[in-house]
PDB file of N, CA and C in Angstrom:
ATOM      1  N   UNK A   1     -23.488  43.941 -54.736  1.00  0.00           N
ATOM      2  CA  UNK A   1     -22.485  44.088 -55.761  1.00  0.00           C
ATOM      3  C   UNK A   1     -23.099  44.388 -57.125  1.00  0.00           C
ATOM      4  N   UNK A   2     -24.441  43.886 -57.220  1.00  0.00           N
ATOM      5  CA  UNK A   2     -24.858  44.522 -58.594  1.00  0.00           C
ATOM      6  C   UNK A   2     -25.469  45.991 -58.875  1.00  0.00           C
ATOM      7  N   UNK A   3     -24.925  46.788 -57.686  1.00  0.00           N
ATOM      8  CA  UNK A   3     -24.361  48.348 -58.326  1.00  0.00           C
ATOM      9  C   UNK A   3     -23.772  48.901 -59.130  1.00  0.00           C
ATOM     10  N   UNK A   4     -22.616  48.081 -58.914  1.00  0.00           N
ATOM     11  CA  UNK A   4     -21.287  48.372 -59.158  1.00  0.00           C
ATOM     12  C   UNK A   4     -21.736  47.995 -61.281  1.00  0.00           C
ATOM     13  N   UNK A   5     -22.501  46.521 -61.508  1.00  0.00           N
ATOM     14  CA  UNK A   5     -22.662  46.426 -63.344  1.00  0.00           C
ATOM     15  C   UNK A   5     -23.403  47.299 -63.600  1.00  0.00           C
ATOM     16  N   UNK A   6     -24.577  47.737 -62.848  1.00  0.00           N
ATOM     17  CA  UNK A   6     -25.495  48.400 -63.121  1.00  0.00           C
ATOM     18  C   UNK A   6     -25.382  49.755 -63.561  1.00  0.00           C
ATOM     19  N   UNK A   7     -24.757  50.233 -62.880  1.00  0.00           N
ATOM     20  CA  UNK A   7     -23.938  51.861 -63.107  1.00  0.00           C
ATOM     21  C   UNK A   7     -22.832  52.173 -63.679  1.00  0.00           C
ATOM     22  N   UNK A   8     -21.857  50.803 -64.040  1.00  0.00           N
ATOM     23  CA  UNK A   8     -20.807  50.668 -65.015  1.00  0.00           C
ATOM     24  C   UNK A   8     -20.018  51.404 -63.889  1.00  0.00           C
ATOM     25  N   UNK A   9     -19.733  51.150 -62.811  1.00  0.00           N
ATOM     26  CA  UNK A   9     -18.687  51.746 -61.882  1.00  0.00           C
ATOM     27  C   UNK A   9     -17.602  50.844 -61.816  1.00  0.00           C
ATOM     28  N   UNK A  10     -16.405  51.430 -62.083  1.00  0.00           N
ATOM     29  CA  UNK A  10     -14.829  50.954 -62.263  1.00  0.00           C
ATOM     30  C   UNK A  10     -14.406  51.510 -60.583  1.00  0.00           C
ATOM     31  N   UNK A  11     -13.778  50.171 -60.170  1.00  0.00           N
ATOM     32  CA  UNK A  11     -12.971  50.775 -58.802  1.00  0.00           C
ATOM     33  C   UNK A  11     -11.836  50.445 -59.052  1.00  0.00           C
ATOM     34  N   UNK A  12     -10.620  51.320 -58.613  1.00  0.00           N
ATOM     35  CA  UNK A  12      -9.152  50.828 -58.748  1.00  0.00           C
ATOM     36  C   UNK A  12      -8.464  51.184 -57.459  1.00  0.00           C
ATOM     37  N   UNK A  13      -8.337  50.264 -57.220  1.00  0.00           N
ATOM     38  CA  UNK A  13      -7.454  50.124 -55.607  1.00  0.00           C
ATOM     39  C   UNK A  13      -5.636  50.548 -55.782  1.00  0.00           C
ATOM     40  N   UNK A  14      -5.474  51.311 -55.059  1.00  0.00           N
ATOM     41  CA  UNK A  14      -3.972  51.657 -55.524  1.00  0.00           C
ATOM     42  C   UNK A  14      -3.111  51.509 -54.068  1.00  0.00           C
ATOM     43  N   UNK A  15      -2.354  50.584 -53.914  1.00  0.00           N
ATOM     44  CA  UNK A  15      -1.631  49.933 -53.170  1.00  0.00           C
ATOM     45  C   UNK A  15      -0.088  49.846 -53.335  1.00  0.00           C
ATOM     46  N   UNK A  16       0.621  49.739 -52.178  1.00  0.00           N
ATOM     47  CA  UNK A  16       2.088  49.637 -52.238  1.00  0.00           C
ATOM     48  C   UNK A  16       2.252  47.849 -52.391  1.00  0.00           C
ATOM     49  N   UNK A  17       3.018  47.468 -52.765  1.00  0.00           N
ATOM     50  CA  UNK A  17       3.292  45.958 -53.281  1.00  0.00           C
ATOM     51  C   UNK A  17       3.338  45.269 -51.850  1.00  0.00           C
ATOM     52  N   UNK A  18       3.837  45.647 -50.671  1.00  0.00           N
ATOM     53  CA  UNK A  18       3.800  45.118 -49.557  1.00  0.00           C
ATOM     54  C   UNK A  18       2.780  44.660 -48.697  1.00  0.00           C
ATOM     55  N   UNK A  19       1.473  45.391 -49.135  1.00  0.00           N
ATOM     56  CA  UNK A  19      -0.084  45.571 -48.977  1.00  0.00           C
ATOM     57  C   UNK A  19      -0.614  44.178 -50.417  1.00  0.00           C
ATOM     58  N   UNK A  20      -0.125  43.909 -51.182  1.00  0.00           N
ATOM     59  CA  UNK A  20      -1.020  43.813 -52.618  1.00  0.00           C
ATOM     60  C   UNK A  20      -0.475  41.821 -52.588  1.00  0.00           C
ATOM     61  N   UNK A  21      -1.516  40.880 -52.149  1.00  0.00           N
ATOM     62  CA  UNK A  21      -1.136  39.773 -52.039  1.00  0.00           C
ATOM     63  C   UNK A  21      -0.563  39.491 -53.429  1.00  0.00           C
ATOM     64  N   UNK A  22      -0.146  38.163 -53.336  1.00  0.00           N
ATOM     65  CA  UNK A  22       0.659  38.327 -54.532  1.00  0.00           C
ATOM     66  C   UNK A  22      -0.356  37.219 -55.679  1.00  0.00           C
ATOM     67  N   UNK A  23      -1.168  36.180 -55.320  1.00  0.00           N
ATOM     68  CA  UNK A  23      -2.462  35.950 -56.004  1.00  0.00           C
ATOM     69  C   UNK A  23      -3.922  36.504 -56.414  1.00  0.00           C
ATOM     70  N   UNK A  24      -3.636  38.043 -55.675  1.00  0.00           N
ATOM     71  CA  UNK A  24      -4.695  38.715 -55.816  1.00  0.00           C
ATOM     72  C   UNK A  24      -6.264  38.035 -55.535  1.00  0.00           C
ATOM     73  N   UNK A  25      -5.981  37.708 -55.002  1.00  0.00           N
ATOM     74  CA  UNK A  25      -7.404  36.900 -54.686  1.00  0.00           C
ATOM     75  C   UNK A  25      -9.099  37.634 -54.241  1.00  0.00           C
ATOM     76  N   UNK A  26      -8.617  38.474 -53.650  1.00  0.00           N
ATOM     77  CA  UNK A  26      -9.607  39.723 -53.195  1.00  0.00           C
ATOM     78  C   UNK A  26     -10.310  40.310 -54.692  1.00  0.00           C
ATOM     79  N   UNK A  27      -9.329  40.696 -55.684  1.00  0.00           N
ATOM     80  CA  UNK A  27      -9.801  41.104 -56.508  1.00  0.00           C
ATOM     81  C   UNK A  27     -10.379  40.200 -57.772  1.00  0.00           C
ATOM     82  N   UNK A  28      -9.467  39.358 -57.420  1.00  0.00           N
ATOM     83  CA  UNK A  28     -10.380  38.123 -58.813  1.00  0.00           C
ATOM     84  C   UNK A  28     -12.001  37.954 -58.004  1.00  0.00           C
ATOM     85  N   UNK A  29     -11.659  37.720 -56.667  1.00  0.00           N
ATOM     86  CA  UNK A  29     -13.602  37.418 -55.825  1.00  0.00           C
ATOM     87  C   UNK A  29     -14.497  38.304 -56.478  1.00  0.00           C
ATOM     88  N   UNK A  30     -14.332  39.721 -56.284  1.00  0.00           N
ATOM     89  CA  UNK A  30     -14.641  41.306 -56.711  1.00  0.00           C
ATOM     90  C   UNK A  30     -15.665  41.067 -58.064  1.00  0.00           C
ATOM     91  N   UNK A  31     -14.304  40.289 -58.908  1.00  0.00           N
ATOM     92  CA  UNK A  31     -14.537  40.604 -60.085  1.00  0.00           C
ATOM     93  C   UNK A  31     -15.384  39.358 -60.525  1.00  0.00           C
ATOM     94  N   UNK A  32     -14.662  38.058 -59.688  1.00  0.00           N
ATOM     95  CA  UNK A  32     -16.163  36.821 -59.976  1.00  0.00           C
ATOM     96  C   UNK A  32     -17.740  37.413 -59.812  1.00  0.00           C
ATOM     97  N   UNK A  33     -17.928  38.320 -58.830  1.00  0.00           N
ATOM     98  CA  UNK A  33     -19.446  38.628 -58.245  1.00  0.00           C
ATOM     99  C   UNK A  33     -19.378  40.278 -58.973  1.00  0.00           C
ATOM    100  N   UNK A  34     -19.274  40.406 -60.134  1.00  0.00           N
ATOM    101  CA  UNK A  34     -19.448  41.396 -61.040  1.00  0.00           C
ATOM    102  C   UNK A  34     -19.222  42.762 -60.948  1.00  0.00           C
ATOM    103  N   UNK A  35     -17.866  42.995 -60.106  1.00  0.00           N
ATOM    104  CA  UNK A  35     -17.175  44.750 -59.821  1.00  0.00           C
ATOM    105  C   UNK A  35     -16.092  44.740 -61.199  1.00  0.00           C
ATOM    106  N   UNK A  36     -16.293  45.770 -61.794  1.00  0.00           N
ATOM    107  CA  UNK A  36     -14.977  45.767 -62.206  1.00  0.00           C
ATOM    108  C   UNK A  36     -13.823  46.744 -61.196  1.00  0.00           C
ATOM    109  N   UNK A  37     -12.899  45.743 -60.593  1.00  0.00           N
ATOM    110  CA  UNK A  37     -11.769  46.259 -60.136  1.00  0.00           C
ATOM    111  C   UNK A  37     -10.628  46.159 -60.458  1.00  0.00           C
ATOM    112  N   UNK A  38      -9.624  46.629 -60.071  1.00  0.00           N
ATOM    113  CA  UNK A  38      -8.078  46.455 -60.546  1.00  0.00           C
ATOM    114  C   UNK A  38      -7.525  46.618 -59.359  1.00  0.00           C
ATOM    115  N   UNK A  39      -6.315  45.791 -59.061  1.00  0.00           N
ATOM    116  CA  UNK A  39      -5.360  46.603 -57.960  1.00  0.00           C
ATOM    117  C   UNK A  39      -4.221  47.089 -59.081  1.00  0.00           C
ATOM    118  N   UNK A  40      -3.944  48.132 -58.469  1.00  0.00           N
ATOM    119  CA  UNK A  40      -2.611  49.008 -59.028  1.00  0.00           C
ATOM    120  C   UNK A  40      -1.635  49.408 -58.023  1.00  0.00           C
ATOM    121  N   UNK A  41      -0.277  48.938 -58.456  1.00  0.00           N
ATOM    122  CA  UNK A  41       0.832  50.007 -57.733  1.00  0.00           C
ATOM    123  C   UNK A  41       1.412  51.399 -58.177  1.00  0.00           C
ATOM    124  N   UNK A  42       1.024  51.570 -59.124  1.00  0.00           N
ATOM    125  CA  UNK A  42       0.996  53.188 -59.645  1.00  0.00           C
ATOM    126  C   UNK A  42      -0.127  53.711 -60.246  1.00  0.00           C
ATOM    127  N   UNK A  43      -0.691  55.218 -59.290  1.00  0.00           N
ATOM    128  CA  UNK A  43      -1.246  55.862 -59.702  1.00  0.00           C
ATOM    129  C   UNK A  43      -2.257  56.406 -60.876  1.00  0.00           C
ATOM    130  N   UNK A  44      -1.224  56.618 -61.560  1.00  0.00           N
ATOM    131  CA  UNK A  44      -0.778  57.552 -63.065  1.00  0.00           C
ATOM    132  C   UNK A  44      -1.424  55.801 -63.948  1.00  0.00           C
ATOM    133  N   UNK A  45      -1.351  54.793 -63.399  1.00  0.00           N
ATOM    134  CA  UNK A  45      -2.007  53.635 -64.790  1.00  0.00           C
ATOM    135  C   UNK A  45      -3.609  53.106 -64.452  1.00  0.00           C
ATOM    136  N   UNK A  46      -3.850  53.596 -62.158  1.00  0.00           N
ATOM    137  CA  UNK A  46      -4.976  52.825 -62.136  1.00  0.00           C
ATOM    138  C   UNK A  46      -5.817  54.353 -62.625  1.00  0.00           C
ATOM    139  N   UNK A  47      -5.280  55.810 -63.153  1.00  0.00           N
ATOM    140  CA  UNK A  47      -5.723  56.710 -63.795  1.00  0.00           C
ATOM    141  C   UNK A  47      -6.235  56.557 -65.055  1.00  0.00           C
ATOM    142  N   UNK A  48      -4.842  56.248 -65.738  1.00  0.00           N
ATOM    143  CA  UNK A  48      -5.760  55.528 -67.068  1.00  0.00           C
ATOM    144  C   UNK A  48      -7.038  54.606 -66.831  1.00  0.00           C
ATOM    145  N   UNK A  49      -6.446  53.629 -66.252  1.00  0.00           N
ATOM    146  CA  UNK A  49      -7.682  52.591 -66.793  1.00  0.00           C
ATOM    147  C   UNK A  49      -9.221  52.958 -66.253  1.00  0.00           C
ATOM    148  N   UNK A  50      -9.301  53.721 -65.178  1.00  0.00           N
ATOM    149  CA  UNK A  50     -10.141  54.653 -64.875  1.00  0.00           C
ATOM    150  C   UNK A  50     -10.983  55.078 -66.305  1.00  0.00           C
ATOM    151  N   UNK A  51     -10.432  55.762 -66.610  1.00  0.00           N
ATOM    152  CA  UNK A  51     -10.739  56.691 -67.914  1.00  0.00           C
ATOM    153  C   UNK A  51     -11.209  55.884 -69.096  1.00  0.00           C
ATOM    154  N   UNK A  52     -10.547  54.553 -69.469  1.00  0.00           N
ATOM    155  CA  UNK A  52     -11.077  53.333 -70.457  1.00  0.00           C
ATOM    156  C   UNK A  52      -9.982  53.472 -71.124  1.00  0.00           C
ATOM    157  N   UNK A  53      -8.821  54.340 -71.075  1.00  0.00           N
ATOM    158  CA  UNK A  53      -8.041  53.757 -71.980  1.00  0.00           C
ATOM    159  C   UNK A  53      -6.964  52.786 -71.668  1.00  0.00           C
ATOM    160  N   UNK A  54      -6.598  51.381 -72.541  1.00  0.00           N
ATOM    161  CA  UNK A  54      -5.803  50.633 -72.208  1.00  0.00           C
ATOM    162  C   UNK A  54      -4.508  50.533 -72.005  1.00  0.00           C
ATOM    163  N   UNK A  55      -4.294  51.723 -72.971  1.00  0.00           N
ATOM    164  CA  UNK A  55      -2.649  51.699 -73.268  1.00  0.00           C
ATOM    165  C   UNK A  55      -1.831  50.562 -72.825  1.00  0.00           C
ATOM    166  N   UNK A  56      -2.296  49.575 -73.305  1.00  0.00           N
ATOM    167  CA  UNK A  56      -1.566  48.155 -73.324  1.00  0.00           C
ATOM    168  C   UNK A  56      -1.476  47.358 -71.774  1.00  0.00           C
ATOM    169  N   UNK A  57      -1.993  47.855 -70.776  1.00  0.00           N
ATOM    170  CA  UNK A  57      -2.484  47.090 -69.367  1.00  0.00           C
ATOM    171  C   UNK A  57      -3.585  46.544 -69.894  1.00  0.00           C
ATOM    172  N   UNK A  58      -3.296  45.228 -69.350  1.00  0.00           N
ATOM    173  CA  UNK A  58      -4.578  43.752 -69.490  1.00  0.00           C
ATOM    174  C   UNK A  58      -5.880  44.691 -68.442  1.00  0.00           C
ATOM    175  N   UNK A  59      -7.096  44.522 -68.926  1.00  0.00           N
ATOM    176  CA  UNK A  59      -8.111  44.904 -68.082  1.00  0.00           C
ATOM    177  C   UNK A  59      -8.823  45.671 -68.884  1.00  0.00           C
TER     178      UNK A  59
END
């Protein structure tokens, strides 16, 4: 997992809500052992945050 700080690699998982637990737990683990990830249910925002901009999504 220390690829992922090392190279400053952003992953964003983009999921339908039926798929996406609802404590997110997978991704807080991810992000305890140093990935930055996100789950997203739309596209078009895990795009933004991709890119670094916040436009007001926490992350």
């Amino acid at each position: 997992m220390v690829i992922f700080s090392e190279y400053g690699i952003k992953v964003a998982v983009v999921a339908s809500l039926s798929l996406v637990e609802p404590r997110r737990l997978a991704e807080l683990v991810a992000q305890n052992r140093g990935v930055e990830v996100r789950i997203f249910l739309d596209l078009a925002e895990a795009e933004i945050w991709l890119q670094g901009e916040s436009a007001g999504l926490p992350g």
